[in-house]
Protein backbone atom coordinates (compact mmCIF):
# COMPACT_ATOMS: atom_id res chain seq x y z
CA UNK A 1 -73.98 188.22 -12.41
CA UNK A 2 -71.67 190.98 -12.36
CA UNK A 3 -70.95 194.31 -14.24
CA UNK A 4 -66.65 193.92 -13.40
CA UNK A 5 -65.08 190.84 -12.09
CA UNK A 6 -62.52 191.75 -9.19
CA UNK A 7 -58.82 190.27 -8.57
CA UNK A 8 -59.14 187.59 -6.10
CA UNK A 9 -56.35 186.62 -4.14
CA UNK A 10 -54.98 183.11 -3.81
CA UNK A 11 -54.27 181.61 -0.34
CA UNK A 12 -50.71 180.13 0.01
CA UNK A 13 -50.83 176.71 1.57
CA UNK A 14 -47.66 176.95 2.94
CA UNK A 15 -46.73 173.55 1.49
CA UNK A 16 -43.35 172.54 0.54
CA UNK A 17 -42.68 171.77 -2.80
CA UNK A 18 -40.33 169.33 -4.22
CA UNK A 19 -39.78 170.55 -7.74
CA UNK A 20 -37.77 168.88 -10.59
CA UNK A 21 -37.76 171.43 -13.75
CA UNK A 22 -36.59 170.23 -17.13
CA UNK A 23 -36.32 172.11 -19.46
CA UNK A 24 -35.89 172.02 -23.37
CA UNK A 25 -36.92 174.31 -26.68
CA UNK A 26 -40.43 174.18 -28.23
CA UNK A 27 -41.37 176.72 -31.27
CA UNK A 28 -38.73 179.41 -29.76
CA UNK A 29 -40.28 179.27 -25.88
CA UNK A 30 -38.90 177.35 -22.71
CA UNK A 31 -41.07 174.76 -21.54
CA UNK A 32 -41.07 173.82 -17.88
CA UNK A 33 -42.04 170.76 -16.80
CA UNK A 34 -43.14 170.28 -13.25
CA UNK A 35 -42.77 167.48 -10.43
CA UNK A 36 -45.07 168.28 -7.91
CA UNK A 37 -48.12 170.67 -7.16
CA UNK A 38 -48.57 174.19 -9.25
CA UNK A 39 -46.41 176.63 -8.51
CA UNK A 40 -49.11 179.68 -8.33
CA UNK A 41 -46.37 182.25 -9.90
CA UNK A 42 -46.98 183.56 -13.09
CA UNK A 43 -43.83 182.84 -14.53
CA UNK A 44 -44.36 184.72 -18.32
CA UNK A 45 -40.95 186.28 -18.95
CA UNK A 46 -39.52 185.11 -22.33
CA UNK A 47 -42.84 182.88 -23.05
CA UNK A 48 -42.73 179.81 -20.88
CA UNK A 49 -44.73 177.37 -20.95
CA UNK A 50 -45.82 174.59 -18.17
CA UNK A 51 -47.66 171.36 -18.52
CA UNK A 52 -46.65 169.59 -15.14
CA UNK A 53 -50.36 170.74 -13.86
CA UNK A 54 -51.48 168.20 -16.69
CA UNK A 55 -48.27 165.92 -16.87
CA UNK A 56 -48.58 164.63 -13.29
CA UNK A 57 -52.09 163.11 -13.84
CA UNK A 58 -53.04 163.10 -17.63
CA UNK A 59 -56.26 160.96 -16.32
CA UNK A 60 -57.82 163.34 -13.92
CA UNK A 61 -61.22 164.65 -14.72
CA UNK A 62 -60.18 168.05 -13.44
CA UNK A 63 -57.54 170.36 -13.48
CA UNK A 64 -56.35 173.93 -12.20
CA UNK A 65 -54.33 176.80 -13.87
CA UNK A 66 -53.57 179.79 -12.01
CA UNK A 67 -50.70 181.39 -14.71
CA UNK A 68 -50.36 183.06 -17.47
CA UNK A 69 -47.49 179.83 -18.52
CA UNK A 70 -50.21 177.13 -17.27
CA UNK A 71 -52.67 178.66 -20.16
CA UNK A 72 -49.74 178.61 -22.62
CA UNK A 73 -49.11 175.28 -21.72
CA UNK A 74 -52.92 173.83 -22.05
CA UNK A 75 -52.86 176.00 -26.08
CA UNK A 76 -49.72 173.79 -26.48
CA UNK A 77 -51.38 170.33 -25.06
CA UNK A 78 -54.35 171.07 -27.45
CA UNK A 79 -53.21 172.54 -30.41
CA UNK A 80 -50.69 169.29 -29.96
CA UNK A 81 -54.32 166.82 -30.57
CA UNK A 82 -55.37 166.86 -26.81
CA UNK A 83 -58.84 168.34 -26.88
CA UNK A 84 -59.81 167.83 -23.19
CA UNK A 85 -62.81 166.57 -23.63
CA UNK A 86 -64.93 165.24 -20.73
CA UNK A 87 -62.49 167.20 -18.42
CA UNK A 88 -62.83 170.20 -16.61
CA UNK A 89 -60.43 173.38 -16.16
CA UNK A 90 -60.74 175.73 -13.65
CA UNK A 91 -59.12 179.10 -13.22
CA UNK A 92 -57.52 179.92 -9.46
CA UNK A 93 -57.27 183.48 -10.01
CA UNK A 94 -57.05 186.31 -12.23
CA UNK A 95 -54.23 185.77 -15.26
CA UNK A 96 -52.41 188.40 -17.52
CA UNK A 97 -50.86 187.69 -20.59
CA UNK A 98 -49.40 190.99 -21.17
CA UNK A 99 -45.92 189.49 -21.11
CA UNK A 100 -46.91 187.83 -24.50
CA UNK A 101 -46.67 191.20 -26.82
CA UNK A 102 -44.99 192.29 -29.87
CA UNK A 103 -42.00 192.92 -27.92
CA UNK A 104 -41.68 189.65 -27.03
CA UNK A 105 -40.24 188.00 -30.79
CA UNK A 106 -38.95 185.24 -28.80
CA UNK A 107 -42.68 183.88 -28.54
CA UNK A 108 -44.93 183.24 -31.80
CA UNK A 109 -42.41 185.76 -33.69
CA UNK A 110 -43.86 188.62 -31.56
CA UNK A 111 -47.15 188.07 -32.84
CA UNK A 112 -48.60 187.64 -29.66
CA UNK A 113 -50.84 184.97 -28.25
CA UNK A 114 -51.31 181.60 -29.53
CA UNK A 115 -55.14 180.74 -29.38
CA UNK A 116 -56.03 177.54 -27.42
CA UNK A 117 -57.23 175.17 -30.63
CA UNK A 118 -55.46 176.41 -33.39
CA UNK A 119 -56.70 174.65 -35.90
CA UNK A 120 -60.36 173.18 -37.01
CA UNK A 121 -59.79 169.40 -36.62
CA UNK A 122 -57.51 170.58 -33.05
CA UNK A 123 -60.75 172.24 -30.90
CA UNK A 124 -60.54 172.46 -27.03
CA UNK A 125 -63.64 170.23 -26.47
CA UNK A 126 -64.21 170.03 -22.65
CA UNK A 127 -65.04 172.52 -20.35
CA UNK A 128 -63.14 175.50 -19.43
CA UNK A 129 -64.53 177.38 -16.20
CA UNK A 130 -63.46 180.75 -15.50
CA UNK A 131 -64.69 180.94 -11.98
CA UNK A 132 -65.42 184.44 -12.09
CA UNK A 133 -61.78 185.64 -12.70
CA UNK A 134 -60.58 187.60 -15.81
CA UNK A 135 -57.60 186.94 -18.66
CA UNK A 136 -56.15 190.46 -19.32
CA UNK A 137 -53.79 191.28 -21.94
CA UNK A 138 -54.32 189.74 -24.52
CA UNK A 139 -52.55 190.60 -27.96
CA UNK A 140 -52.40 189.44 -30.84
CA UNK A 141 -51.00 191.25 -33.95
CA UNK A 142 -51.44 189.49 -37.62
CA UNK A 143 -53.67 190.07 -40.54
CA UNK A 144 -53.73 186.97 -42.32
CA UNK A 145 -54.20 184.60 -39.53
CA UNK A 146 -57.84 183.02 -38.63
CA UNK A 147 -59.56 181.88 -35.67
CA UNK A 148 -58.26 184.13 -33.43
CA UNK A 149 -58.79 184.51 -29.58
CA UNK A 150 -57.82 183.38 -26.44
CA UNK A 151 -59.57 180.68 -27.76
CA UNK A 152 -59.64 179.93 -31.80
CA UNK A 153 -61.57 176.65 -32.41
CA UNK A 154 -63.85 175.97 -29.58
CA UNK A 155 -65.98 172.91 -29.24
CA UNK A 156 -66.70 172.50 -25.06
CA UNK A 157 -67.90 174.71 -22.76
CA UNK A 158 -66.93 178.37 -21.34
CA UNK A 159 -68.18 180.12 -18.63
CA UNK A 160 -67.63 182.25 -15.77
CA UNK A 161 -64.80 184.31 -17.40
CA UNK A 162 -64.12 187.96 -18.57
CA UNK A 163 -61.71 188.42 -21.13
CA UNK A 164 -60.38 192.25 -20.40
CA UNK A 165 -58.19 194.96 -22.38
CA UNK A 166 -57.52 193.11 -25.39
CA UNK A 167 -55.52 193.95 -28.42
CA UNK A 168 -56.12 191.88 -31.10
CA UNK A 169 -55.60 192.11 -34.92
CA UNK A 170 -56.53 189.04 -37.26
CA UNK A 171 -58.40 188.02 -40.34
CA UNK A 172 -61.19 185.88 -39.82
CA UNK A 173 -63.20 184.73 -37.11
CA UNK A 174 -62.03 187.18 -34.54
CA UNK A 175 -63.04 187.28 -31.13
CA UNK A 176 -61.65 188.24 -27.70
CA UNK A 177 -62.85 185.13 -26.27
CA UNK A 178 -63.08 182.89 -29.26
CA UNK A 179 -62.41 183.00 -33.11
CA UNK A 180 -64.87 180.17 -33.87
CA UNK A 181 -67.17 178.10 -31.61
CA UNK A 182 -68.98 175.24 -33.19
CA UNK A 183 -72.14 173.71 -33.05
CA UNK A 184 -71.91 171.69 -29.96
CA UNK A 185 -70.22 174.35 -27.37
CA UNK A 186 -71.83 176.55 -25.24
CA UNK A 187 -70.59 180.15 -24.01
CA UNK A 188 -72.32 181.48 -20.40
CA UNK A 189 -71.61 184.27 -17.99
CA UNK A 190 -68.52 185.38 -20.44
CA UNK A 191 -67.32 189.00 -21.04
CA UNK A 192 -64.96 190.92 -22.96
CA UNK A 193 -63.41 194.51 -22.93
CA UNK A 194 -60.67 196.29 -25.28
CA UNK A 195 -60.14 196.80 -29.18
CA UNK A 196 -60.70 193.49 -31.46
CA UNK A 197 -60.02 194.05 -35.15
CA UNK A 198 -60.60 192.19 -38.30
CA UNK A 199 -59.32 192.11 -41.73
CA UNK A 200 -61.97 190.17 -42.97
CA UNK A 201 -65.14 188.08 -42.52
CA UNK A 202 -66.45 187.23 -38.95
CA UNK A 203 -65.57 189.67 -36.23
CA UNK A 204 -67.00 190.03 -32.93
CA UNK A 205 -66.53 191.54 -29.63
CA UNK A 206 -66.30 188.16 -27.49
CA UNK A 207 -67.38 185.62 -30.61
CA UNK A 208 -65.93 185.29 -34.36
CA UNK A 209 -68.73 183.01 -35.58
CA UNK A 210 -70.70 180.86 -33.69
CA UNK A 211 -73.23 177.97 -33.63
CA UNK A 212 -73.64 177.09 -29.82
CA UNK A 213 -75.73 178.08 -27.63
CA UNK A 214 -74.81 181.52 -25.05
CA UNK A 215 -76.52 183.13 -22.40
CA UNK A 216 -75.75 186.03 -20.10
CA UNK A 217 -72.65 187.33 -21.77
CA UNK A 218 -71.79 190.88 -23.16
CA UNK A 219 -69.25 192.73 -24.17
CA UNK A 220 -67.57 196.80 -24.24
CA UNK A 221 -65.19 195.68 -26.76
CA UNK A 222 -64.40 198.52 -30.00
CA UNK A 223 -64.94 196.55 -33.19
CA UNK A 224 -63.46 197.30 -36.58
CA UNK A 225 -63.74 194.54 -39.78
CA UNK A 226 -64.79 194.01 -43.27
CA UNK A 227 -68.12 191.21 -43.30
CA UNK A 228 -70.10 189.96 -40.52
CA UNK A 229 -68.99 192.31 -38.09
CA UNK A 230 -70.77 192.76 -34.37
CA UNK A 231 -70.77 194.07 -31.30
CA UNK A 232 -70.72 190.41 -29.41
CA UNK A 233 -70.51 188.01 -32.61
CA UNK A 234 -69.69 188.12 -35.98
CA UNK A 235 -71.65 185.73 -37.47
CA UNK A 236 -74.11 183.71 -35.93
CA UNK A 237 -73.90 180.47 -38.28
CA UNK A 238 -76.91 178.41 -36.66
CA UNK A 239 -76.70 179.50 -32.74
CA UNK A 240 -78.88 180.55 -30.00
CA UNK A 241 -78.62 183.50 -28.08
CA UNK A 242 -80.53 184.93 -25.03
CA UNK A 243 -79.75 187.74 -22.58
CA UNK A 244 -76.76 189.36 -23.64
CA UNK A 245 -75.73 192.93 -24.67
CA UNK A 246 -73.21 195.16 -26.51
CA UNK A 247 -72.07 198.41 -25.67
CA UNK A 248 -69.05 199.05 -28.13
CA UNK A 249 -68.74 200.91 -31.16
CA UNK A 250 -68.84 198.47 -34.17
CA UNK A 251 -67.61 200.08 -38.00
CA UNK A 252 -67.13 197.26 -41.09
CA UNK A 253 -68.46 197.15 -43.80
CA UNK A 254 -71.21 194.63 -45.20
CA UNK A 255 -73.60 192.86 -42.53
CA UNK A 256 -72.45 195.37 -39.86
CA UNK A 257 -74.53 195.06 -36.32
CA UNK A 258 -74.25 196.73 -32.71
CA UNK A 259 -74.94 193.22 -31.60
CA UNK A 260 -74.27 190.85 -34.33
CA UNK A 261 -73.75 191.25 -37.98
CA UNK A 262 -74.64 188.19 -39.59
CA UNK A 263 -77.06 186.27 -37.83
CA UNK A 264 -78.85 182.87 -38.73
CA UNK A 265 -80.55 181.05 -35.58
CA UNK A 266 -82.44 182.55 -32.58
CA UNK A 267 -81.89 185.78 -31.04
CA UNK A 268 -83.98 186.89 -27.65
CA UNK A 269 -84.27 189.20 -25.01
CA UNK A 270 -81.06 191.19 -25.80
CA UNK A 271 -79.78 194.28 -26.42
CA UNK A 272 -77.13 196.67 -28.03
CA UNK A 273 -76.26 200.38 -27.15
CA UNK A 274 -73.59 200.45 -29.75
CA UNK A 275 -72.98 203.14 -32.11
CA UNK A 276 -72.79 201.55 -35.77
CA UNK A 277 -71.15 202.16 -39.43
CA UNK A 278 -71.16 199.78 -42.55
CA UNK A 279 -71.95 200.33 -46.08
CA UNK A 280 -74.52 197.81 -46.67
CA UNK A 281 -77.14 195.86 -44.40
CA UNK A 282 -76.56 198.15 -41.53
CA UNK A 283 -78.33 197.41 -38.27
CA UNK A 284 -78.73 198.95 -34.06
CA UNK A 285 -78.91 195.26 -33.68
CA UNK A 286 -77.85 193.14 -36.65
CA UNK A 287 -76.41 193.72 -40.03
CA UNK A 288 -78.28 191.11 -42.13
CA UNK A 289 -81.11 188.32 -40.91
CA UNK A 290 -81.16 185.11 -42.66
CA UNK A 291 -84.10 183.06 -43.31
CA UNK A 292 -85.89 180.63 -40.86
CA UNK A 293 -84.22 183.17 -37.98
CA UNK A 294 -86.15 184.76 -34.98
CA UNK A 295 -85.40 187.93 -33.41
CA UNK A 296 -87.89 188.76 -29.91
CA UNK A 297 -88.20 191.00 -27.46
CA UNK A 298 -84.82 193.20 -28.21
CA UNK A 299 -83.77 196.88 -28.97
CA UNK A 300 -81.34 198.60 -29.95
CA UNK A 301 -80.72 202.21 -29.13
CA UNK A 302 -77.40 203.29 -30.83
CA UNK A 303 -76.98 205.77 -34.01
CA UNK A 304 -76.71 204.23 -37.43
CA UNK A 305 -75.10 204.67 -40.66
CA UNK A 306 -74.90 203.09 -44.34
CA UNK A 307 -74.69 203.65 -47.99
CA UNK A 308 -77.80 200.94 -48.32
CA UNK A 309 -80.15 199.03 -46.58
CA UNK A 310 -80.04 200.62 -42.80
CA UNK A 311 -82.55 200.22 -39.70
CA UNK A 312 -82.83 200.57 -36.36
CA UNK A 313 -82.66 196.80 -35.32
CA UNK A 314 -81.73 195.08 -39.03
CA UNK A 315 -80.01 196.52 -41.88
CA UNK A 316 -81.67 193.73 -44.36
CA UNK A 317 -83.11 189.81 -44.64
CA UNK A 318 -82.53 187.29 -46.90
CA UNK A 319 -85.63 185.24 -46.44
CA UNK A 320 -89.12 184.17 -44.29
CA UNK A 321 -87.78 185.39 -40.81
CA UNK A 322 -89.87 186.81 -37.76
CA UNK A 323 -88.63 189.61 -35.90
CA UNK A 324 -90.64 190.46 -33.26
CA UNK A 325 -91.64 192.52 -29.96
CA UNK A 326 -88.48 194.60 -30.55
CA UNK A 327 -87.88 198.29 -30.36
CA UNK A 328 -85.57 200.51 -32.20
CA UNK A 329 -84.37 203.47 -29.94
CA UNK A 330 -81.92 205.02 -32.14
CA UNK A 331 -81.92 208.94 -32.34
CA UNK A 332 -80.75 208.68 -36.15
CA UNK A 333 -80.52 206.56 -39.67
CA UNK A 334 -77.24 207.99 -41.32
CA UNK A 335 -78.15 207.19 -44.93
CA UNK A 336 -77.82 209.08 -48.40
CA UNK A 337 -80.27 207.38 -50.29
CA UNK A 338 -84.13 208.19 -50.80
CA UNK A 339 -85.07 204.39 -49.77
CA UNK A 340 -83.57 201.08 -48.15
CA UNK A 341 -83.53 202.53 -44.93
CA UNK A 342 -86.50 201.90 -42.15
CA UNK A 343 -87.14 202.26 -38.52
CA UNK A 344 -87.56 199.10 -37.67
CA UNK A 345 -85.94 197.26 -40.62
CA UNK A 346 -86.49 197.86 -44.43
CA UNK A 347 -87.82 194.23 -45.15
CA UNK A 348 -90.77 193.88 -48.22
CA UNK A 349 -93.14 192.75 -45.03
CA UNK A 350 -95.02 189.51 -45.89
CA UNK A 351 -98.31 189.42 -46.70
CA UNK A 352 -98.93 186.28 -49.11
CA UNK A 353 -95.63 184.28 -46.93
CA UNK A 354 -93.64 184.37 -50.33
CA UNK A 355 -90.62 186.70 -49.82
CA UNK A 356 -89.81 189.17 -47.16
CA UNK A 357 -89.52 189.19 -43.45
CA UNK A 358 -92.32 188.94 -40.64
CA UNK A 359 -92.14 192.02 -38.46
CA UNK A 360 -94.62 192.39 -35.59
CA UNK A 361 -95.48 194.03 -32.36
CA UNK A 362 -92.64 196.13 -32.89
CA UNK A 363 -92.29 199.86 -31.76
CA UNK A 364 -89.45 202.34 -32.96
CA UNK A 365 -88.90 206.43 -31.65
CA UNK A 366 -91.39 208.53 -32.70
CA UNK A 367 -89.25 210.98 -33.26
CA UNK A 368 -85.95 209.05 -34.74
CA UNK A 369 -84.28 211.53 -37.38
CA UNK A 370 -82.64 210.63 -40.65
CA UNK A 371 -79.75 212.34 -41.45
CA UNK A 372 -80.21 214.21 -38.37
CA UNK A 373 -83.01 216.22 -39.56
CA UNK A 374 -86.70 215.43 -38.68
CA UNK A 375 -88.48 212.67 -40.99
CA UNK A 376 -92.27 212.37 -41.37
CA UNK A 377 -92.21 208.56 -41.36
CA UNK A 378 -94.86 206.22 -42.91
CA UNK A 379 -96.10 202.19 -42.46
CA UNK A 380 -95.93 203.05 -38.67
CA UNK A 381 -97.63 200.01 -37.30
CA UNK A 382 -96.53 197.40 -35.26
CA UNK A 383 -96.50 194.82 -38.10
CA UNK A 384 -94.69 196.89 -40.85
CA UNK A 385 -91.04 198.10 -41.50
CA UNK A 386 -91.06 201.22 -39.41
CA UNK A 387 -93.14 200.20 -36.04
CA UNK A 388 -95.33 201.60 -34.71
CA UNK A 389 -94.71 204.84 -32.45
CA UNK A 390 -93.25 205.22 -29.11
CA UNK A 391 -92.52 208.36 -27.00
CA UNK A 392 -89.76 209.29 -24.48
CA UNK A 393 -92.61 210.03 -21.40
CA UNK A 394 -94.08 206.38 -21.90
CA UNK A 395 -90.39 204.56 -22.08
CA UNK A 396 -89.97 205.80 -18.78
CA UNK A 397 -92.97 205.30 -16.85
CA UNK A 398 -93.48 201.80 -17.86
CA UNK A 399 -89.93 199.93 -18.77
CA UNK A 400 -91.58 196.67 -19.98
CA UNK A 401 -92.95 198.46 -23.40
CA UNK A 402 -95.92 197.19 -23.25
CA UNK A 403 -94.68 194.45 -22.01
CA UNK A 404 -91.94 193.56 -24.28
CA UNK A 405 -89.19 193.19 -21.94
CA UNK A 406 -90.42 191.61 -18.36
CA UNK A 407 -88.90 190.41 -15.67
CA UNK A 408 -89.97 186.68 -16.41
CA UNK A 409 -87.42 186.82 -19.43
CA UNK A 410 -84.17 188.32 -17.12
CA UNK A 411 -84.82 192.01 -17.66
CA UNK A 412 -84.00 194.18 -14.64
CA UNK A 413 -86.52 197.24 -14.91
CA UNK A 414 -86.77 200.23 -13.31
CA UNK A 415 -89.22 203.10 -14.01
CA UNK A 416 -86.72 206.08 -15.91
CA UNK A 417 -84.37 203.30 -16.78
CA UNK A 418 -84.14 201.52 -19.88
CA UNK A 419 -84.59 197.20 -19.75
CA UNK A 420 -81.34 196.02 -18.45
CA UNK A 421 -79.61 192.37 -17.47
CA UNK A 422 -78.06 191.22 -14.78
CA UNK A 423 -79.56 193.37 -12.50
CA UNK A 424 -78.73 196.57 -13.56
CA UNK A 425 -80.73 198.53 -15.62
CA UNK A 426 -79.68 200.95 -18.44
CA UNK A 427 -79.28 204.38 -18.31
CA UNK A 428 -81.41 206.54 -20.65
CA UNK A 429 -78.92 207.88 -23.27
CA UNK A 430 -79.42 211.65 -24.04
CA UNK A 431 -81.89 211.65 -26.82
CA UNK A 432 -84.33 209.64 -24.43
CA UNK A 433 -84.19 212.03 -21.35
């Protein structure tokens, strides 16, 4: 696992080429149609797009893009009813798609990109590896458009692929990676950097809304929307996540969360650094926990604001949920209100398994200020809304927590360092040194 992907170069194979190129108008961009092997040039200027790496072999189980106009080409093929499933597409190096900006109104009206399954009943549905290289450049400018990312309905597989310095403006379901990934995909090893915005429900950092399953992805991304807004996802519909982070700042306003905002499936062993803002259901971690959801062994260790119902790891709950083993880090609750606001998370704690949320073996900082002034706290236990307390000096002799976080579930620790992934643990952030 890595913390930056690097360019790789691609090896010429010094093979002639015999190349026949027709070429006719689709939707305002010049399609090129190839005879004979890729050409390995990124040929973006004016928005071309090229299917001959598909068109020469439409049977193959496997095929390889290496330009920006090859991953044009495969949005066209599937957003044309070819959802690719039970093949495989593999990257051959590093791919910009800066050429595909406002500037450019002879492609998608200067809108920008056109996401790869643009449409819910047109999903890319086989696998798409990214083989450790990175799409940069991404843009995409529209307010009113939904599913929105370099990939916007997404049904197969991703992995091995950072999506880096993106610029994207939508609606709904916005992510730099994907706008909406369904039930039977799976994200791993992914990545995103850059500004993604939203003018309404479901906006992530790498994932819109989601109900696959991910692992080992994260993302730096700035995040800006209205509902269900994240550092990494949106909305987590009915997913499973495990070992991923969020650094970015995230601002929306309802169900606003440093990792995800809206989040309805199973959450562990991950973590978010982000600085947060919402108005209501404001968490370090998540926004707003649904019922018959688990959250274990995460933190969050980001500042946090709201007009209501703020914590350090979840802002509120709508049902019997378990959060657990978690601890909330944060140096502040922003909040002007005289309740719905807790360490940990402000849920009516169960104790006859009617209403309210589960919360155990959690632990949140001892001396976490609200408003940024000093706040005697109360229900400091492990199995109530504000935790039980944890100091600086013992977070950095002994990373696991008591073992929360271990090495057994992919945490990288370190004494003096906070629980990282990947390998590399986390810097303590000033109000922990």
């Amino acid at each position: 696992m890595r913390a930056q992907v690097l360019s790789r170069s691609v090896v010429s194979r010094g093979v002639a080429m015999a190349l026949t190129v027709a070429m006719v108008m689709v939707a305002g961009c010049v399609v090129e149609e190839e005879d004979g092997p890729n050409r390995g040039n990124n040929n973006t200027g004016g928005g071309s797009i090229t299917t001959g790496w598909y068109d020469r072999n439409p049977s193959a189980a496997n095929f390889t893009v290496s330009t920006a106009a090859h991953l044009v080409g495969l949005a066209e093929l599937v957003n044309g009813g070819n959802s690719f499933e039970g093949k495989t597409i593999t990257m051959a190096n590093d791919i910009s798609l800066s050429a595909y900006n406002a500037a450019n109104t002879a492609f998608n009206n200067g809108r920008g990109w056109v996401p790869i399954g643009n449409a819910s009943n047109r999903p890319f549905s086989g696998i798409f590896n990214g083989n450790d290289h990175v799409v940069s450049g991404l843009f995409f400018n529209h307010n009113t458009s939904d599913r929105i990312g370099l990939f916007g309905t997404l049904n197969g597989t991703v992995k091995n692929l950072g999506v880096v310095d993106v610029d994207i403006f939508g609606r709904g379901n916005v992510g730099a990676l994907a706008g909406f990934v369904g039930g039977d995909a799976s994200v791993d090893n992914c990545y995103s950097t850059g500004l993604v915005r939203g003018a309404g429900n479901g906006v992530g950092g790498l994932i819109g809304q989601f109900s696959g399953a991910m692992q080992n992805c994260y993302s730096t991304a700035t995040l800006s929307g209205i509902n269900s807004v994240g550092g990494l996802m949106g909305e987590n519909s009915s997913g499973s996540i495990s070992t991923s982070y969020s650094t970015g700042a995230v601002n929306g306003t309802n169900y606003v969360g440093g990792l995800v905002g809206s989040h309805r499936g199973t959450l562990a062993n991950c973590y978010s650094t982000s600085t947060v803002r919402g108005s209501n259901a404001v968490g370090g971690l998540i926004g707003h926990i649904s019922a018959t959801t688990s959250v274990t062994n995460c933190y969050a260790t980001g500042d946090v604001g709201g007009e209501s119902r703020v914590g350090g790891i979840a802002g509120a709950n709508g049902g019997v949920m378990t959060l657990a083993l978690s601890a909330a880090l944060n140096p502040n609750l922003n909040i002007n209100a005289a309740s719905g606001f807790a360490r940990v998370a402000p849920f009516a704690t169960l104790t006859n398994g009617a209403t309210g949320g589960r919360i155990s073996g959690c632990v949140a900082l001892i001396d976490m200020n609200h408003n940024g002034e000093a706040m005697e706290w109360t229900q400091k236990d492990a199995s109530h809304q504000n935790g039980a307390d944890i100091v600086a000096d013992d977070i950095h002799s002994d990373p696991t927590m008591g073992n929360r976080f271990t090495e057994l579930n992919g945490w990288t620790l370190v004494p003096g360092y906070l629980p990282g992934l990947f390998g590399v643990p986390v810097e303590m952030p000033a109000h922990l040194r």
